[in-house]
PDB file of N, CA and C in Angstrom:
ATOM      1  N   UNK A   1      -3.995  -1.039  15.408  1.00  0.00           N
ATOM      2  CA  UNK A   1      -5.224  -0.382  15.029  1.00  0.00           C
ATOM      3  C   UNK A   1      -5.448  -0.619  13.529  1.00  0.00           C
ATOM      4  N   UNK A   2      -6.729  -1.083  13.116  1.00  0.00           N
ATOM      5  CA  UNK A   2      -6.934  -1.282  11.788  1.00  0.00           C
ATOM      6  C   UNK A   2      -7.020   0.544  10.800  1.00  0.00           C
ATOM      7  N   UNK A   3      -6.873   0.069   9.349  1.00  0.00           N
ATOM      8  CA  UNK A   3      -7.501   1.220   9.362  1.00  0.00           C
ATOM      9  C   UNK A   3      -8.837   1.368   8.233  1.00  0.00           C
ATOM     10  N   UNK A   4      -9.280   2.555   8.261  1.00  0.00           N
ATOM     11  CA  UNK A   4     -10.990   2.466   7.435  1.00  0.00           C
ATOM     12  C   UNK A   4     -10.553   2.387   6.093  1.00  0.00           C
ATOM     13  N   UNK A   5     -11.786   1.976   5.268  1.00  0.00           N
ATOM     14  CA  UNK A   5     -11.248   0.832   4.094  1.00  0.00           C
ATOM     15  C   UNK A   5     -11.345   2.193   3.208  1.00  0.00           C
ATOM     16  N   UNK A   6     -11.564   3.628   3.448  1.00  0.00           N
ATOM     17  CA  UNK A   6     -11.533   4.220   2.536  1.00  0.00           C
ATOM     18  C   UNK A   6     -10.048   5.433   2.125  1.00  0.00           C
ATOM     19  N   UNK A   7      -9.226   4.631   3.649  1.00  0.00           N
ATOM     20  CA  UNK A   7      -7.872   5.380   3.419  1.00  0.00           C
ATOM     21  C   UNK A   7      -6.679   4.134   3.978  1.00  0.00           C
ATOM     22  N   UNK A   8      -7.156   2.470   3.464  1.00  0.00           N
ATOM     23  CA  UNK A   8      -6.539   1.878   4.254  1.00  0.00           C
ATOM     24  C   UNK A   8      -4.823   2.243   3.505  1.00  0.00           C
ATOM     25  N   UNK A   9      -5.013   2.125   2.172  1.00  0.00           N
ATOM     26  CA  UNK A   9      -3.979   1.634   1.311  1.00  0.00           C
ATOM     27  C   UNK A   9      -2.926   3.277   1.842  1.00  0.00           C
ATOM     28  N   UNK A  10      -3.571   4.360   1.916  1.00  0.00           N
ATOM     29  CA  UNK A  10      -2.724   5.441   1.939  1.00  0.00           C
ATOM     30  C   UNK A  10      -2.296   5.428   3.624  1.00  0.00           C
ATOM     31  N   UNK A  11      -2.617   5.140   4.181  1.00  0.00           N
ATOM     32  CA  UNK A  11      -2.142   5.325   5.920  1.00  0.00           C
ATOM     33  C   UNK A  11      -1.078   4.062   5.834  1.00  0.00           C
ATOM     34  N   UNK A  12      -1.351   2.726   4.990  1.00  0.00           N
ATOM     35  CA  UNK A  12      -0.398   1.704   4.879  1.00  0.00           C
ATOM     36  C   UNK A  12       1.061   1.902   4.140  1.00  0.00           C
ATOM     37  N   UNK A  13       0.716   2.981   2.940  1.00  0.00           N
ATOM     38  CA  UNK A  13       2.090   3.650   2.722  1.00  0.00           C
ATOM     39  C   UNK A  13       2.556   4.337   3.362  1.00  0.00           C
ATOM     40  N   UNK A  14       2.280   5.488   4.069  1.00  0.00           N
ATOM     41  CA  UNK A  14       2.847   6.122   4.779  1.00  0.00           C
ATOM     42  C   UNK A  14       3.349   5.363   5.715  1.00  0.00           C
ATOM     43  N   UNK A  15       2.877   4.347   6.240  1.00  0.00           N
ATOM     44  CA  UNK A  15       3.972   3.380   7.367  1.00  0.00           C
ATOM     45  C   UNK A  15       4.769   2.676   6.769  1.00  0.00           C
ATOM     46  N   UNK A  16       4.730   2.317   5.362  1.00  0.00           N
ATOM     47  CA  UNK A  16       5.518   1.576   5.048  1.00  0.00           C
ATOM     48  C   UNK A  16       7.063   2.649   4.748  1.00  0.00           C
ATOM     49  N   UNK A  17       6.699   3.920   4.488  1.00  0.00           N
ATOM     50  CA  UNK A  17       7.365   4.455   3.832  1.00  0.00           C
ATOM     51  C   UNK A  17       8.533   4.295   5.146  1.00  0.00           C
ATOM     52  N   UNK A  18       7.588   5.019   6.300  1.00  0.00           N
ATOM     53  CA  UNK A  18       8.398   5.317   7.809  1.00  0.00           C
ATOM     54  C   UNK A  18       9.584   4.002   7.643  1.00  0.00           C
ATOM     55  N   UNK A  19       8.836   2.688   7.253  1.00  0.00           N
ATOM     56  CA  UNK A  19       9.660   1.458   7.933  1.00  0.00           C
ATOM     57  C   UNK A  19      10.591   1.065   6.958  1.00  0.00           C
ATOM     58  N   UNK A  20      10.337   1.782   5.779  1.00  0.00           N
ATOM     59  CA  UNK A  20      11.696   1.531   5.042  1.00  0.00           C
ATOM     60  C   UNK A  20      13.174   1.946   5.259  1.00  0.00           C
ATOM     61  N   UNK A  21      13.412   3.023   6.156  1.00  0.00           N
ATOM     62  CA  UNK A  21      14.310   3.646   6.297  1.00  0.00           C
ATOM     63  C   UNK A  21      14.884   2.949   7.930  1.00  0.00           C
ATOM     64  N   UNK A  22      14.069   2.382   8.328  1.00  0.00           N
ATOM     65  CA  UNK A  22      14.696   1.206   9.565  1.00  0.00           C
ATOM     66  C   UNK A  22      14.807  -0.025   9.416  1.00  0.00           C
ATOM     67  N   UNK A  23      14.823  -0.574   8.220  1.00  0.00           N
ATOM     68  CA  UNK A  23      14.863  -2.167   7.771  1.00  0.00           C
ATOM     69  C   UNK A  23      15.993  -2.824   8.406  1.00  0.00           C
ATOM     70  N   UNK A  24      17.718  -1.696   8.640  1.00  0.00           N
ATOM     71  CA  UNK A  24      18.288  -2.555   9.129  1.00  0.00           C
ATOM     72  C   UNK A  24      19.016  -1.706  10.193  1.00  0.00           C
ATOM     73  N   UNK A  25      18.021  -0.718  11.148  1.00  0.00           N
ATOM     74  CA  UNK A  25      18.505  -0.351  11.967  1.00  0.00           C
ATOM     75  C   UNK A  25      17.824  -0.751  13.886  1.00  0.00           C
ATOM     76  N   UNK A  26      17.207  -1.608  13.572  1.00  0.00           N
ATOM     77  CA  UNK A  26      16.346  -1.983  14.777  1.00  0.00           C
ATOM     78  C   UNK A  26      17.334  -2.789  15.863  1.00  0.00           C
ATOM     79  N   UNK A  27      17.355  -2.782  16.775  1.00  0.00           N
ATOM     80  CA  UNK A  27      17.808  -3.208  17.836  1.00  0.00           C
ATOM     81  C   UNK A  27      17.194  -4.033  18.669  1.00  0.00           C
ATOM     82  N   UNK A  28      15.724  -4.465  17.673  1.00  0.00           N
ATOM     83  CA  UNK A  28      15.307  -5.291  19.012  1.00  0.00           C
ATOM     84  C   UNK A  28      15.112  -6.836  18.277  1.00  0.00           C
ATOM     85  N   UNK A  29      14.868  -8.337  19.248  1.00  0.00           N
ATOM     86  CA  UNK A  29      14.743  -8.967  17.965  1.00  0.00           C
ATOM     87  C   UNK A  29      13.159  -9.255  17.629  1.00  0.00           C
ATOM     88  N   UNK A  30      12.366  -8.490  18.355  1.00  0.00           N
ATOM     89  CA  UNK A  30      11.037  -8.633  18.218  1.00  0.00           C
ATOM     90  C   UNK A  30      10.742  -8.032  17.023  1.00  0.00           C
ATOM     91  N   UNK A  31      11.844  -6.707  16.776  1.00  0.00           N
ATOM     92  CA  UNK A  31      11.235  -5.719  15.979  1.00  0.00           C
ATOM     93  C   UNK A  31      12.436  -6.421  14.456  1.00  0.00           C
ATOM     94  N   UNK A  32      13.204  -6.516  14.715  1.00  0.00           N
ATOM     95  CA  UNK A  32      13.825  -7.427  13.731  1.00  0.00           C
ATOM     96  C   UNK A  32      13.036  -8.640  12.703  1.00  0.00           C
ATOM     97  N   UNK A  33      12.421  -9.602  13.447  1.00  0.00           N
ATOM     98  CA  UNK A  33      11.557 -10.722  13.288  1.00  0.00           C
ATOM     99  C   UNK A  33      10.512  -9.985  12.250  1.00  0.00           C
ATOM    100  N   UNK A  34       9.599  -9.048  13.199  1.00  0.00           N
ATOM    101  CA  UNK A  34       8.743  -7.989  12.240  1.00  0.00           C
ATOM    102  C   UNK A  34       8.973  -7.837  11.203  1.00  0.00           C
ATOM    103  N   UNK A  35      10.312  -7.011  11.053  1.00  0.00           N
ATOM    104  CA  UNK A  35      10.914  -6.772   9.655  1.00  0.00           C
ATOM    105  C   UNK A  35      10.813  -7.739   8.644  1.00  0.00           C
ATOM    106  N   UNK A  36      11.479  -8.888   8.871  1.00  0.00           N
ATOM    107  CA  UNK A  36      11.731 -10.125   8.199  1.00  0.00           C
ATOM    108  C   UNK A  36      10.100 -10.430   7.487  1.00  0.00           C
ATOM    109  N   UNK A  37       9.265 -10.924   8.729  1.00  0.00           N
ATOM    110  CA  UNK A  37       7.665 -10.582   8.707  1.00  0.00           C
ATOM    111  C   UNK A  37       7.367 -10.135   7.709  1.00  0.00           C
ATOM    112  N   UNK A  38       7.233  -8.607   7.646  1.00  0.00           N
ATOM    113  CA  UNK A  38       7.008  -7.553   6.512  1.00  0.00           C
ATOM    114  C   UNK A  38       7.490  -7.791   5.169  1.00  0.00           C
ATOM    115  N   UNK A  39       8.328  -7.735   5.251  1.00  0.00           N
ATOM    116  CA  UNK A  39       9.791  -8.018   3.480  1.00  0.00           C
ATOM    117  C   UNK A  39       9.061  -9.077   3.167  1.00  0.00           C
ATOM    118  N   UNK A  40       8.696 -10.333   4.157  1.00  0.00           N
ATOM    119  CA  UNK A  40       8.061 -11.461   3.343  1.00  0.00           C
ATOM    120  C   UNK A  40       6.626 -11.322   2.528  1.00  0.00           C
ATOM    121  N   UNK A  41       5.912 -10.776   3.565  1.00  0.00           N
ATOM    122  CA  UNK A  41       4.514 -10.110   3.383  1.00  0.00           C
ATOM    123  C   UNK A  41       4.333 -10.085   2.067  1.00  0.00           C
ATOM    124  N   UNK A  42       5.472  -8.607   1.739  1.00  0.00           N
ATOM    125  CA  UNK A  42       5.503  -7.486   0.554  1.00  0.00           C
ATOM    126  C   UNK A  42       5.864  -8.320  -0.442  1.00  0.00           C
ATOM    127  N   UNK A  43       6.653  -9.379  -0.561  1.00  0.00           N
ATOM    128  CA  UNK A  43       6.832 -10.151  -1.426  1.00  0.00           C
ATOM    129  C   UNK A  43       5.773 -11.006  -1.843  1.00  0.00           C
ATOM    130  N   UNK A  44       5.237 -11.753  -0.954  1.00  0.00           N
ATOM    131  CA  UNK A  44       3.744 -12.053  -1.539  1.00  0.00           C
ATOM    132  C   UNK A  44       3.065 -11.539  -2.133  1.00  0.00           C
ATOM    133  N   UNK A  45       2.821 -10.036  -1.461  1.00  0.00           N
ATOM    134  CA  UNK A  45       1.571  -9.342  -2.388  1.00  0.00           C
ATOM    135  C   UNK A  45       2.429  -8.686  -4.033  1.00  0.00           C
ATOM    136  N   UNK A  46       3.526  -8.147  -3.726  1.00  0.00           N
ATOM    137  CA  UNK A  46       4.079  -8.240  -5.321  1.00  0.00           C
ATOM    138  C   UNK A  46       4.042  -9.340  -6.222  1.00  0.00           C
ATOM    139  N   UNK A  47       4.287 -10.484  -5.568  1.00  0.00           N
ATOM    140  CA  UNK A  47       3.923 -12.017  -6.512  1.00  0.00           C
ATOM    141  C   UNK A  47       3.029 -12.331  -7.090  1.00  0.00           C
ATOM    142  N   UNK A  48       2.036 -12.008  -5.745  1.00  0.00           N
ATOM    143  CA  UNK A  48       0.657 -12.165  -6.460  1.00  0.00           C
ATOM    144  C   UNK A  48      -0.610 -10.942  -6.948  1.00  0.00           C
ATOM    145  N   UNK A  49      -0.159  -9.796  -7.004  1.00  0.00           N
ATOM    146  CA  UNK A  49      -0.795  -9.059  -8.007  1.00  0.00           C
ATOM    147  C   UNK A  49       0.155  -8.549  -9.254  1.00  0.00           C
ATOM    148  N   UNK A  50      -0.551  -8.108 -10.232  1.00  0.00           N
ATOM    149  CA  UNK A  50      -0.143  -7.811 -11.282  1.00  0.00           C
ATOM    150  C   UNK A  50      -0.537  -5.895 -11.362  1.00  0.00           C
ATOM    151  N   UNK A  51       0.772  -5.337 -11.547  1.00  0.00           N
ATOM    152  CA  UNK A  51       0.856  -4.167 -11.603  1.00  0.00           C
ATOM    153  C   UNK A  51       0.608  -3.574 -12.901  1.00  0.00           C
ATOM    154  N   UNK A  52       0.306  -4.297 -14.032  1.00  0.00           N
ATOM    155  CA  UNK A  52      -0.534  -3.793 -15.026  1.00  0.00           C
ATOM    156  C   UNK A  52      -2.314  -3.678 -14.985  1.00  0.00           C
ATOM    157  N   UNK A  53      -2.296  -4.376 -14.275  1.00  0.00           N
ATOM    158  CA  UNK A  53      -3.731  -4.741 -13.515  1.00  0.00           C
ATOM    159  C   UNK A  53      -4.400  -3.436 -12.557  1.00  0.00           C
ATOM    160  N   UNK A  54      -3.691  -3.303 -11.665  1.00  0.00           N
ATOM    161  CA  UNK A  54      -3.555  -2.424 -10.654  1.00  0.00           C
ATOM    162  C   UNK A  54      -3.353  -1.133 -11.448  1.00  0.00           C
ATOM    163  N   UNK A  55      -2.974  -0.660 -12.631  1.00  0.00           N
ATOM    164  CA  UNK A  55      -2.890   0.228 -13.022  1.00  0.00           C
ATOM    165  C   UNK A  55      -4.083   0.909 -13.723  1.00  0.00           C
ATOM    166  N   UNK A  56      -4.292  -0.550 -14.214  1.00  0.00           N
ATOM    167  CA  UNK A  56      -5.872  -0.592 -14.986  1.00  0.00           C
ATOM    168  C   UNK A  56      -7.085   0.125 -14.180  1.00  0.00           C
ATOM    169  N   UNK A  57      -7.067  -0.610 -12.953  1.00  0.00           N
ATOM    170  CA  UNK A  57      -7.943   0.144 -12.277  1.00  0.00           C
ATOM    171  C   UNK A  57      -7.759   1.072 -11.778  1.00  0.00           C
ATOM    172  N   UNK A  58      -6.478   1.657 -11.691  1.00  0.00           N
ATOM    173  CA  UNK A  58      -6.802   3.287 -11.272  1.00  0.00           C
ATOM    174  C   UNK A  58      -7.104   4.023 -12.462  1.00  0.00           C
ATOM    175  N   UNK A  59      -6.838   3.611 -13.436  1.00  0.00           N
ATOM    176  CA  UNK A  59      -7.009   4.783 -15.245  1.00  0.00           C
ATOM    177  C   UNK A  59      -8.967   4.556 -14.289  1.00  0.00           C
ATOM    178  N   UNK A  60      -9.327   3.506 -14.630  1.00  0.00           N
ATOM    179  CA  UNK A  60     -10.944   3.074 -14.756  1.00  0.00           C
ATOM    180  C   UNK A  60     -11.571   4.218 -13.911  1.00  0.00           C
ATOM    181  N   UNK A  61     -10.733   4.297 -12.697  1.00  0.00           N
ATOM    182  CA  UNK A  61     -11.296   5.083 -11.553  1.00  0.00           C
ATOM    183  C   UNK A  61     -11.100   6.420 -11.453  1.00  0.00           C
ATOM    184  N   UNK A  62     -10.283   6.501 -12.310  1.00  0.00           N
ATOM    185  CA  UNK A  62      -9.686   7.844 -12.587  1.00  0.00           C
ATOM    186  C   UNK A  62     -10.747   8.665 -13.510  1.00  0.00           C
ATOM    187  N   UNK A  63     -11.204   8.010 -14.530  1.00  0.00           N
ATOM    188  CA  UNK A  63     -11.722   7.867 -15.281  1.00  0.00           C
ATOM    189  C   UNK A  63     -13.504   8.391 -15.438  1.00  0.00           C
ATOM    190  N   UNK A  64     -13.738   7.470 -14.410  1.00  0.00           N
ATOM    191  CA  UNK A  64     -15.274   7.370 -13.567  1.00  0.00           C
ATOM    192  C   UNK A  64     -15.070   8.756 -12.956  1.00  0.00           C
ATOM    193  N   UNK A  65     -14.117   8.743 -11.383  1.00  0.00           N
ATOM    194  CA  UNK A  65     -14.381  10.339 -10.982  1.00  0.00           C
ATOM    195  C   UNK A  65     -14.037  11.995 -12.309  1.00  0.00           C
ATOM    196  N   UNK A  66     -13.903  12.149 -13.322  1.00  0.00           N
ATOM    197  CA  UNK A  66     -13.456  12.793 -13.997  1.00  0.00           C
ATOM    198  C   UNK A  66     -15.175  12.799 -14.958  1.00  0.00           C
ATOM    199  N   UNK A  67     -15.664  11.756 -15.189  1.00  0.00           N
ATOM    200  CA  UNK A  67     -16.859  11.869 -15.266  1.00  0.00           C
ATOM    201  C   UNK A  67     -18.425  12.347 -14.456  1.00  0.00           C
ATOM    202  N   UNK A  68     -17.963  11.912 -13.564  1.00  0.00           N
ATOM    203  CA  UNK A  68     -18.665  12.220 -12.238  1.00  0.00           C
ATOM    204  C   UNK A  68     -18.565  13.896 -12.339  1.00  0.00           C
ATOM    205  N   UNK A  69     -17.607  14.546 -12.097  1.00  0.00           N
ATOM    206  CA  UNK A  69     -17.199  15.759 -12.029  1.00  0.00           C
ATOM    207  C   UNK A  69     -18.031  16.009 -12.883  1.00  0.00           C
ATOM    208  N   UNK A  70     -17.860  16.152 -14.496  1.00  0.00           N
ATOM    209  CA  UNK A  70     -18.218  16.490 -15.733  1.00  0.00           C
ATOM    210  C   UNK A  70     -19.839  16.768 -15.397  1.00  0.00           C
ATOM    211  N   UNK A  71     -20.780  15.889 -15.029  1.00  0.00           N
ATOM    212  CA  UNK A  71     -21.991  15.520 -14.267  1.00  0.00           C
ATOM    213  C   UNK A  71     -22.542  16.612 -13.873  1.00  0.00           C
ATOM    214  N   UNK A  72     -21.172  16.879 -12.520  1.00  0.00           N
ATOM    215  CA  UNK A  72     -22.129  17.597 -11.757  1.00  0.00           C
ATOM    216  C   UNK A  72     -21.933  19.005 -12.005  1.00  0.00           C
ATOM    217  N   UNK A  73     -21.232  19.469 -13.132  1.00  0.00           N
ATOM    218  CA  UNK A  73     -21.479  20.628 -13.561  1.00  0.00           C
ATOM    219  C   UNK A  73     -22.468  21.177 -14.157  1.00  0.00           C
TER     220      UNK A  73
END
């Protein structure tokens, strides 16, 4: 099941969180393979974004709603 783009990233941690704690307890090799799958995944996307970047835009956004607020008072 996909999920909606306005809670994808938080429903994707919370599974990731679940699947960290079974990385090397699976018994199956479908679900094994997966694993492998995943770890590779996560390594890509750490490679290729920059977590100073990613930080940037949450201050920005952080930033914007804190203004917004201010607004609508």
């Amino acid at each position: 099941m996909s999920n909606m783009n306005y809670c994808r990233f938080q429903n994707t941690l919370a599974d990731l969180e679940n699947c960290q704690d079974y990385f090397l307890r699976t018994d199956s090799v479908d679900e094994a393979q997966a694993a492998v799958d995943l770890y590779r995944l996560c390594a890509t996307i750490v490679g290729s974004n920059d977590l100073d970047s990613l930080e940037a835009r949450l201050e920005k956004l952080q930033k914007a709603d804190e203004d917004e607020d201010e607004d609508e008072e």
